[in-house]
Protein backbone atom coordinates (compact mmCIF):
# COMPACT_ATOMS: atom_id res chain seq x y z
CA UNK A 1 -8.79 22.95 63.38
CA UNK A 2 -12.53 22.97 63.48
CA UNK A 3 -14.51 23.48 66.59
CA UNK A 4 -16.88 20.53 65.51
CA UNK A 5 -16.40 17.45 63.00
CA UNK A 6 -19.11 15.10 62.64
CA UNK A 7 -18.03 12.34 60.48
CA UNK A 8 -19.47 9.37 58.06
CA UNK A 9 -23.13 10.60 58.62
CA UNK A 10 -26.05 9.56 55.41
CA UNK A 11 -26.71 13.41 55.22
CA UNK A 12 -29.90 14.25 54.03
CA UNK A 13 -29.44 18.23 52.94
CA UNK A 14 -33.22 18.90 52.35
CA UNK A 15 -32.48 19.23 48.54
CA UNK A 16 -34.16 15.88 47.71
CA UNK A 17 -31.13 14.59 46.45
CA UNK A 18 -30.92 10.65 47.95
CA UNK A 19 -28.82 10.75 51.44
CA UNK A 20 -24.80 10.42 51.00
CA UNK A 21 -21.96 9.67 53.12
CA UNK A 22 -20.23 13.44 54.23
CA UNK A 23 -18.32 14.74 57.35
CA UNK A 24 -19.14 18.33 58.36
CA UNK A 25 -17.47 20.82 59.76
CA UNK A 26 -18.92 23.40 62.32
CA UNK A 27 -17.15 26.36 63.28
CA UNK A 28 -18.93 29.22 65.87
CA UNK A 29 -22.54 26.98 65.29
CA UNK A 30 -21.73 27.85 61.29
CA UNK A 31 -21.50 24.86 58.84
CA UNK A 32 -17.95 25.65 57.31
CA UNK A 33 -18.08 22.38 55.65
CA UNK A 34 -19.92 19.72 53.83
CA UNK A 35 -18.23 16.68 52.27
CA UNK A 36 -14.78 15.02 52.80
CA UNK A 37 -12.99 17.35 56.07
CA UNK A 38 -9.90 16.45 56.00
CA UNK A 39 -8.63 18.65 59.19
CA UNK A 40 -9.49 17.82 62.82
CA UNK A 41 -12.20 18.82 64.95
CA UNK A 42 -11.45 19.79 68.76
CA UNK A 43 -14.63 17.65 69.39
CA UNK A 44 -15.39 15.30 66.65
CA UNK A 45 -18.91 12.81 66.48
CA UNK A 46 -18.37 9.55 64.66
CA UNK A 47 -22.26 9.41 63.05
CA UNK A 48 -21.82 5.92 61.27
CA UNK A 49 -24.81 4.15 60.70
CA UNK A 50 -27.10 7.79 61.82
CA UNK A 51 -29.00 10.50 59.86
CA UNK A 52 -27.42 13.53 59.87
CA UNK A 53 -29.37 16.90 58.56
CA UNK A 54 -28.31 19.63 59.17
CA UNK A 55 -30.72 22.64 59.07
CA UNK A 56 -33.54 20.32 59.90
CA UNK A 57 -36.87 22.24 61.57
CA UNK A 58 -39.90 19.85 62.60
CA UNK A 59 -42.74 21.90 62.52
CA UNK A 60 -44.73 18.90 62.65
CA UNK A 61 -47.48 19.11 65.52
CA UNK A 62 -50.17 17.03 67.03
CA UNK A 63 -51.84 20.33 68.70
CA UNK A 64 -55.69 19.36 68.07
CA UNK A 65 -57.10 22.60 69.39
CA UNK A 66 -60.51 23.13 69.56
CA UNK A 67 -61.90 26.71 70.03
């Protein structure tokens, strides 16, 4: 049993490959696996219909500093 399932997400993996429909698996905060997870999560997220990407960092900023 995993500690976290999130299932039927569009993940978008950061490869550039076009976003697909995958359940992963999360065990200790480590992705354990990507694709069809057939065993049960203690907590499981149904993303349907949501982005999931995992790995994602934003370092987007509006910070406009002036010196």
């Amino acid at each position: 049993m995993h500690d976290l399932v999130i299932r039927n997400g569009a993940l978008v993996d950061g490869t550039g490959a076009p976003a697909r429909t995958a359940d992963i698996a999360i065990d200790k905060g480590v992705i354990t696996a990507v694709g069809v997870v057939a065993e049960a999560g203690v907590r499981e997220i149904d993303a349907s219909g949501l982005l999931v990407t995992p790995g994602w960092v934003d370092i987007h900023t509006h910070y406009d500093g002036t010196g």
